[in-house]
Every structure is written in C-alpha cells, then in structure tokens.
Protein backbone atom coordinates (compact mmCIF):
# COMPACT_ATOMS: atom_id res chain seq x y z
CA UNK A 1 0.00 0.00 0.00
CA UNK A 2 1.32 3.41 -1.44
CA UNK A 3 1.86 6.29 1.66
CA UNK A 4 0.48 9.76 1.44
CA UNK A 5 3.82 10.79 0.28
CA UNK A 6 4.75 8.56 -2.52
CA UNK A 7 0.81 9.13 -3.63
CA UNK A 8 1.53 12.90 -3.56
CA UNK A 9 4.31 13.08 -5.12
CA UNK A 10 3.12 10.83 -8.10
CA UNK A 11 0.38 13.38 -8.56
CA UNK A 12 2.14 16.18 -8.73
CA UNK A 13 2.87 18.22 -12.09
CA UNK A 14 5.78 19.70 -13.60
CA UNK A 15 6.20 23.73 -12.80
CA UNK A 16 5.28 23.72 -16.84
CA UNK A 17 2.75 21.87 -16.49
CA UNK A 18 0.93 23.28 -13.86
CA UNK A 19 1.25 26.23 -15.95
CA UNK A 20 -0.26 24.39 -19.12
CA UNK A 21 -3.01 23.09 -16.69
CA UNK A 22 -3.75 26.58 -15.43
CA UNK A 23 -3.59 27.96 -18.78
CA UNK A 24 -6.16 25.77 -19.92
CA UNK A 25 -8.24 26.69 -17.29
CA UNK A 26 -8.47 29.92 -18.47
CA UNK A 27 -9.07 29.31 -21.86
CA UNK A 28 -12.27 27.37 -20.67
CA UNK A 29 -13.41 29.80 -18.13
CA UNK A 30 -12.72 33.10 -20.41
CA UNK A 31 -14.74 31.43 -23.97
CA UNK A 32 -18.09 30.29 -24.20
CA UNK A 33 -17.09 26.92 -23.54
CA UNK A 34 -17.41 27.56 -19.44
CA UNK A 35 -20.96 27.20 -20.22
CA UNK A 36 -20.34 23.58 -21.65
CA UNK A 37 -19.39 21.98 -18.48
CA UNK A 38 -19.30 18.13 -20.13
CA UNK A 39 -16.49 19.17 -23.05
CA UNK A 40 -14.78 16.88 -24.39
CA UNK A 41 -10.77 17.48 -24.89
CA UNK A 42 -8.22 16.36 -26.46
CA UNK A 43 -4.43 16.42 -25.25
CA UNK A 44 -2.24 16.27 -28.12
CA UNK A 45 0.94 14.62 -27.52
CA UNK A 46 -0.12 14.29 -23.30
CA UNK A 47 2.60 13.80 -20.78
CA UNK A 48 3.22 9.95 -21.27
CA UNK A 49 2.78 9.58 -17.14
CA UNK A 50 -0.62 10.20 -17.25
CA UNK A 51 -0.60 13.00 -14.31
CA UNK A 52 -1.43 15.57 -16.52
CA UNK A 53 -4.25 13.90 -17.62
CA UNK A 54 -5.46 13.70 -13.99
CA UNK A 55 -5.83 17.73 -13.63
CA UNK A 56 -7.33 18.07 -16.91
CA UNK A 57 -10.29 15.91 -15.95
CA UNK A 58 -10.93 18.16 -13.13
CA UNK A 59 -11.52 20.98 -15.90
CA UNK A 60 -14.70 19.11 -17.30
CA UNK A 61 -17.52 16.63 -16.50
CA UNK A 62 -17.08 14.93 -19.98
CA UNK A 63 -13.99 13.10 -21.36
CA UNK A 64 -10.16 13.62 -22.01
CA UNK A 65 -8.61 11.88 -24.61
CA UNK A 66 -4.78 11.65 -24.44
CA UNK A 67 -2.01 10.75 -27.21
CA UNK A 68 1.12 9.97 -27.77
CA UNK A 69 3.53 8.01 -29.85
CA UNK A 70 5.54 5.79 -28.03
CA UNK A 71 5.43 2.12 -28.46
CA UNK A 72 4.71 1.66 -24.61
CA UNK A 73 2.40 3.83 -24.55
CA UNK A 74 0.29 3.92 -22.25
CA UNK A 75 1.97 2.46 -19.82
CA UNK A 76 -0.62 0.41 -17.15
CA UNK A 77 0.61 2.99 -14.60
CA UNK A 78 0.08 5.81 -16.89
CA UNK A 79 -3.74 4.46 -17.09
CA UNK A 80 -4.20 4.82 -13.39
CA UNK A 81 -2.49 7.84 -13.07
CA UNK A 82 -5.06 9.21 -15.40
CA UNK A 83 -8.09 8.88 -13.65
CA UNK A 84 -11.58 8.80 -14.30
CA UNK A 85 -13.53 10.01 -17.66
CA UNK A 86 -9.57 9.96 -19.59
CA UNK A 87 -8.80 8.05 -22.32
CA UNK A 88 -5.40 6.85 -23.33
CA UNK A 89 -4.40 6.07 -26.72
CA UNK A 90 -1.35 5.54 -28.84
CA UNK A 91 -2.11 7.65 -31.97
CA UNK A 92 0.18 9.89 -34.30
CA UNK A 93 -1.33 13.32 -34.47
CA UNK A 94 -0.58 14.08 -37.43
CA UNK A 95 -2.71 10.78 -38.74
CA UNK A 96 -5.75 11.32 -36.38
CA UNK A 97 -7.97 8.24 -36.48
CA UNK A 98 -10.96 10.42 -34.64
CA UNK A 99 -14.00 11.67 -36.86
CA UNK A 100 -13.98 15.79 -38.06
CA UNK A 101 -15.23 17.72 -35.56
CA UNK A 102 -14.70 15.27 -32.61
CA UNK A 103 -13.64 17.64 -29.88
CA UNK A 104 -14.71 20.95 -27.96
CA UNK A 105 -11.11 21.95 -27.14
CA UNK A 106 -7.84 20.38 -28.34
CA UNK A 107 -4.70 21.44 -26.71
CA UNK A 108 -0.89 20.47 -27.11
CA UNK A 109 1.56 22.11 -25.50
CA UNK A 110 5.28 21.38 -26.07
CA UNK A 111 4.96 19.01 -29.03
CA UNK A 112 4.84 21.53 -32.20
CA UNK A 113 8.89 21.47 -32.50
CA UNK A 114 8.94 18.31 -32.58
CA UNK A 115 6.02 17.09 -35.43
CA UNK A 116 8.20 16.60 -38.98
CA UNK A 117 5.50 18.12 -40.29
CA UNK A 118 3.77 20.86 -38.87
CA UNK A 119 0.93 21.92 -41.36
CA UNK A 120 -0.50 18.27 -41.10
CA UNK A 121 -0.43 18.62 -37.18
CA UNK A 122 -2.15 22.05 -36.79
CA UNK A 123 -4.33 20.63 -39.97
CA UNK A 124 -5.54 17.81 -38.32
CA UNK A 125 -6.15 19.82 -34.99
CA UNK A 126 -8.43 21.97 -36.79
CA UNK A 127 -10.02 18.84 -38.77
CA UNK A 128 -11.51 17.51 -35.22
CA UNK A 129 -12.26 20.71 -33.60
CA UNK A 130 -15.70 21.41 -33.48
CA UNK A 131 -17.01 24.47 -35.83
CA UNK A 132 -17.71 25.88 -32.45
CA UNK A 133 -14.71 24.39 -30.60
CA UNK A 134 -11.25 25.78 -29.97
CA UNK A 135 -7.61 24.42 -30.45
CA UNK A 136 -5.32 25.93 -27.79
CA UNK A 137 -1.46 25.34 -28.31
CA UNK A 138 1.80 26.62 -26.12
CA UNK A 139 5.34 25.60 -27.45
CA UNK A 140 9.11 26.58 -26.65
CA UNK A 141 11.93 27.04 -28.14
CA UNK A 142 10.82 28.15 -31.50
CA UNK A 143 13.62 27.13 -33.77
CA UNK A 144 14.27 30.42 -35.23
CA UNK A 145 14.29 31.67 -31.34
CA UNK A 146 18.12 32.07 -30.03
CA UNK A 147 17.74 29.08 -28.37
CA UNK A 148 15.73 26.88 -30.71
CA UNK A 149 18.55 23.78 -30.21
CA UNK A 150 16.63 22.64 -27.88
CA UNK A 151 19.41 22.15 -25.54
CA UNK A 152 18.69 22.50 -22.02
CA UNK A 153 20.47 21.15 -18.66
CA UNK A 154 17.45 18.37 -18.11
CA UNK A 155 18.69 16.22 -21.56
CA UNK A 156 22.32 16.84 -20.73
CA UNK A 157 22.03 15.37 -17.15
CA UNK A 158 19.88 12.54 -18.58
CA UNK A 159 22.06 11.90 -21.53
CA UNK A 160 25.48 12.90 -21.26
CA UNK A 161 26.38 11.78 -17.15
CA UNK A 162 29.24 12.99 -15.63
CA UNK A 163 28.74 16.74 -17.27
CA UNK A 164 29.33 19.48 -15.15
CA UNK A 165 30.17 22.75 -17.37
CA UNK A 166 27.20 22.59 -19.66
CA UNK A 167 24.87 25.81 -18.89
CA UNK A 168 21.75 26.67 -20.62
CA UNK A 169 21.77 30.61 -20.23
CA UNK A 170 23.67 30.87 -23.99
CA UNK A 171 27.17 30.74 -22.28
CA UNK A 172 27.79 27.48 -23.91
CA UNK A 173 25.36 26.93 -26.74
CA UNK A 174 25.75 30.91 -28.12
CA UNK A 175 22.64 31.92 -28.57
CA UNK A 176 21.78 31.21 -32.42
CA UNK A 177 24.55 29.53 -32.94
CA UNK A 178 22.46 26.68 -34.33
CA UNK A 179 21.54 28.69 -36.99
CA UNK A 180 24.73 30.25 -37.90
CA UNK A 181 27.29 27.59 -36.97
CA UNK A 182 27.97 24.70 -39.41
CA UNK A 183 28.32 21.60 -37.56
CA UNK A 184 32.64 21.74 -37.39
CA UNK A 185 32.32 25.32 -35.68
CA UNK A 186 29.96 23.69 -33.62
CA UNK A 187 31.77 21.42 -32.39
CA UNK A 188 35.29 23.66 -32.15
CA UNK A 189 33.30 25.79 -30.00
CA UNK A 190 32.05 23.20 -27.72
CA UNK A 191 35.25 20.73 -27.24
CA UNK A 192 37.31 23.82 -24.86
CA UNK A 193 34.21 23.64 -22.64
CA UNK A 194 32.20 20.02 -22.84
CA UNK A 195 33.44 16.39 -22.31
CA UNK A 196 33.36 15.08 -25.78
CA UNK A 197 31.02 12.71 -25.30
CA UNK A 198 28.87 15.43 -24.42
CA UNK A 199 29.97 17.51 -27.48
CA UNK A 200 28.81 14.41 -29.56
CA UNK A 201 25.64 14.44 -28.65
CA UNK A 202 24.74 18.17 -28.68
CA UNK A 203 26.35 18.23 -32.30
CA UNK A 204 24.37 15.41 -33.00
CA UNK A 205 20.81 16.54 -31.60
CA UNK A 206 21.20 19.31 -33.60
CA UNK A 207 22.05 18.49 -36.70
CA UNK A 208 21.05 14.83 -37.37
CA UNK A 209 18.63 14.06 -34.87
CA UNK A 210 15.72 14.67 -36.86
CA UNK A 211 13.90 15.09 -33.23
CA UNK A 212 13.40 18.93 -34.18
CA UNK A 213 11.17 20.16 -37.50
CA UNK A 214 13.68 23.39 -37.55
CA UNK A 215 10.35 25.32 -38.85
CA UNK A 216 10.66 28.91 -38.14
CA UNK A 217 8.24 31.00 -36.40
CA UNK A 218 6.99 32.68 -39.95
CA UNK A 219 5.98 29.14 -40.95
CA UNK A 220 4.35 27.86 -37.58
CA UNK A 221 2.68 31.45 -37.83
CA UNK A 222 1.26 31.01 -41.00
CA UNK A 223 -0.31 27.57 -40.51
CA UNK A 224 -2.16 28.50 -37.58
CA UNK A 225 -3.50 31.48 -39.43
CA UNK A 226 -4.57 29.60 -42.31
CA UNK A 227 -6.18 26.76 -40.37
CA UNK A 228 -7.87 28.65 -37.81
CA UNK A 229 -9.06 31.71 -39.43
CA UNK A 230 -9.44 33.17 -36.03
CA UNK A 231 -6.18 32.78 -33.90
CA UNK A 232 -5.15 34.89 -31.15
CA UNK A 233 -1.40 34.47 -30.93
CA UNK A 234 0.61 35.59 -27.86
CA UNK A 235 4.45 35.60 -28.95
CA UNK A 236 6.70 35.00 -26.23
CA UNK A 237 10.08 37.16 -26.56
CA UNK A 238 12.93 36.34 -26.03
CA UNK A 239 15.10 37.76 -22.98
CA UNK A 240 18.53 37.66 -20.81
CA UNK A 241 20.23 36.73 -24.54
CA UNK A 242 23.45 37.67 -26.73
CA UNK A 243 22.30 39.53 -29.72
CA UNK A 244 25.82 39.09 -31.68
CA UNK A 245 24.90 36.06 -33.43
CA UNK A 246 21.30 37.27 -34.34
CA UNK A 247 20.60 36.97 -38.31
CA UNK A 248 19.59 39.47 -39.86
CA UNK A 249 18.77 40.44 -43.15
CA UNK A 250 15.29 38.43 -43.69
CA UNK A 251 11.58 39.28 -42.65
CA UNK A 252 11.58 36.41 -40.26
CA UNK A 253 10.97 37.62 -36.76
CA UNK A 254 14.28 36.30 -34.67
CA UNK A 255 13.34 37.22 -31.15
CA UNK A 256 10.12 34.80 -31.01
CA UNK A 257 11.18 32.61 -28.22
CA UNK A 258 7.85 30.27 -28.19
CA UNK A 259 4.25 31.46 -28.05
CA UNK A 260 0.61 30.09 -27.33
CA UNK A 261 -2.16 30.22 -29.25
CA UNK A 262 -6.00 30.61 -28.62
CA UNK A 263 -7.68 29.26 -31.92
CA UNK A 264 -11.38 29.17 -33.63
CA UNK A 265 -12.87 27.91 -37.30
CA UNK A 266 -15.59 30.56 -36.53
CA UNK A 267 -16.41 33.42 -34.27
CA UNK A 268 -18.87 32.56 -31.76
CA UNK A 269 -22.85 33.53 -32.74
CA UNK A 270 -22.92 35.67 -30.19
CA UNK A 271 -19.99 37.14 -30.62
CA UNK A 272 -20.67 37.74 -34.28
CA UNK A 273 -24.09 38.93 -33.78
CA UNK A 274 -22.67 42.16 -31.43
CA UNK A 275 -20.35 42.61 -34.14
CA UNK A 276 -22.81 42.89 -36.78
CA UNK A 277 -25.19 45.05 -34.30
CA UNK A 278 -21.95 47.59 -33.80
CA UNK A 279 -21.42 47.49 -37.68
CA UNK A 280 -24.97 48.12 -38.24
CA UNK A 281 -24.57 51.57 -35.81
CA UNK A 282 -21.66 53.00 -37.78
CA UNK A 283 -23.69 52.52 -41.34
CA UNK A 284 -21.49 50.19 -42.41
C-alpha cells in the first residue's frame, strides 16, 4: 500500500505543467465553452505519465482523450495515473484516427517542434475541432528563437552523465549559434568547454537528430492562421540573450522565443451577432 507521500508526489505536475493546466483553465473559463461543463478534450501529444491527464479531468464533466507516440504507450501505470472520464491512446497526431469535428477543445503544448510536419499537425487539430470548438497550443523554443537547439540542462544530465560545465543561459550553446554555426564550428566551439562525449551528442541533436522540425516561427505562424481563421497568438520574446549572433537580413521575426495560441474555425454567434449590431450603428 502506497503512503500519502509517494501518492503525492506521483500526482504532482511539472512547474510547466501546472502552468499548461492553469492555462487551460483559463481558456475554458474566459470562452463560451465555461458554459459547456461536459467538453470533451483532447491532449495532443499528453505527458506519457498520465498526471497531466489527472488535472485536466478536473476541468470538465465529460472526457479527455490523451495521445502519444511511443510504443509503450500507455503504460498500465500511466492508465491509473489518469483517472476517471480519460482516455489513453497511442495515436500519431498528425494521422488522427478520430471523426472531423470530434472535440470541444484540443490542446498540445510542447509538441509543435517536434512534429516533422507541422501543417498536417495544426491541420488535423483543426479537422476535429468542433465548428464551435477551440484548439489551444503553447510551445518553446521556436527554432528560429536564439535558443531553438533545444538544448537544455534536463537532456544533458539525462544523456550525457558525468557533465558538469554545460549551462543553458547561452554561455555554452551561443545563442543562435544553431543557426549560424555549421556543424565543425559547432563542435570547435564546444570541445574547450564540454566532455566530448557530451559535445557528440549536442552536435548530433542538432544536426542529425531529426527530433526537431527546424520550422521557423513565420511558418508555424502562418499555418495557424490559415487553419484557424481566427487565432489569437501571444508571442513569447525572447530575454537575458546575446544579440551578436542574431541573423539578420530576412523578414523572419528572430526574437520569437515560443508562443501560445487561442484558436477558432468561426467566431462565436454571439460574438458575431454584437459585431454585426456595432457594424450596423456605424452605417457600415
């Protein structure tokens, strides 16, 4: 039998996503859909532990659906962790076996980067959104962002033990160096301050893993635009970096460090029905 402690702590979220959590919370209770208590949501690309799954339920009387790709998923544990009215399934999302317009709200946070193909993701979001439903997405680093790499201290501890001079404040990955750097200035840069072992796999990640799209934040911009004809994006800048590797000389939009987005197929009739009544009082 489990104590209160070990039962806690296999509860408990992520400081990211708690935040994701909360931030769907207020995506519910600030649209229409607060008045649809029993929505049903779907968690693209859901934390593969289940937990999250847990505090989503709590945002709805109907039914979560969770997926995710890999081949043990979900795990028994990640079943229980989940709760009541959740559904785990192993499912691509960019190959969504669910009917068009399945869902009230669909959500992913943290997966966008990593889809090879981001148009048929957000594509197939908007496919099983409801005409009346919402997508919601949240994802960092944005490639073109100075620290799209996707480097961070969590991977290195988990793949490269041993590694104590890695940093992820742009001291030792400059800050867009993965987009200026070919890969042998990468590494020349990184083999004064890394183990090599550890200068393997960063040079690896980020040029042959194939675990990052590398779509910049023009592109990721202009598929949410086009699918959801109503998107309310929230750019997150970027802060605290070194500007001396910073392209220039393009429209793209470098200092886009990730960004969430609140998304709709259609206004809501309401909504559209004040607008009309305020167009109507100006004459137009």
């Amino acid at each position: 039998m489990k104590t209160l402690a070990e039962t806690t702590t296999e509860n408990q979220l992520e400081e990211y996503q708690s935040r994701f959590v909360s931030n769907v919370r207020r995506v519910i209770e600030t649209n229409w859909i607060r008045r649809r208590p029993g929505i049903r949501i779907l968690d693209m690309g859901c934390d593969t532990s289940g937990r999250q799954l847990s505090h989503l339920a709590a945002l709805t009387r109907g039914e979560v659906v969770g997926i995710n790709i890999p081949d043990d998923f979900p795990s028994q544990r990640a079943i229980k962790n989940s709760g009541k009215r959740t559904t785990l399934i192993r499912m691509d999302g960019m190959d969504l076996s669910f009917p068009d317009s399945s869902f009230d709200l669909v959500i992913s946070a943290n997966v966008m980067e990593h889809v090879s193909d981001p148009h048929r993701y957000i594509s197939e979001a908007a496919r099983v959104t409801k005409s009346t439903g919402i997508a919601y997405f949240e994802t960092a680093p944005v490639w073109s962002g100075p620290r799209g790499h996707h480097i961070h201290a969590d991977m290195i501890r988990e793949n490269c033990p041993g590694e104590s001079n890695f940093r992820d404040d742009g001291s030792v990955v400059p800050d867009w160096s993965h987009l200026m750097f070919s890969e042998a200035k990468m590494r020349a840069h990184l083999e004064p301050i890394l183990r090599p072992a550890t200068v393997d796999y960063v040079v690896w990640y980020v040029y042959h893993s194939g675990d990052l799209n590398k779509a910049p934040w023009s592109q990721i911009e202009n598929e949410l635009h086009d699918a959801f004809p109503y998107t309310r994006i929230a750019p997150w800048p970027s802060s605290d970096v070194d500007t001396w590797l910073k392209p220039s000389g393009s429209n793209e939009n470098y200092d886009v460090s990730g960004f969430s987005a609140t998304c709709r197929k259609q206004l809501p009739n309401f909504l559209s029905r004040r607008i009309c009544w305020r167009l109507r009082k100006l004459g137009l």
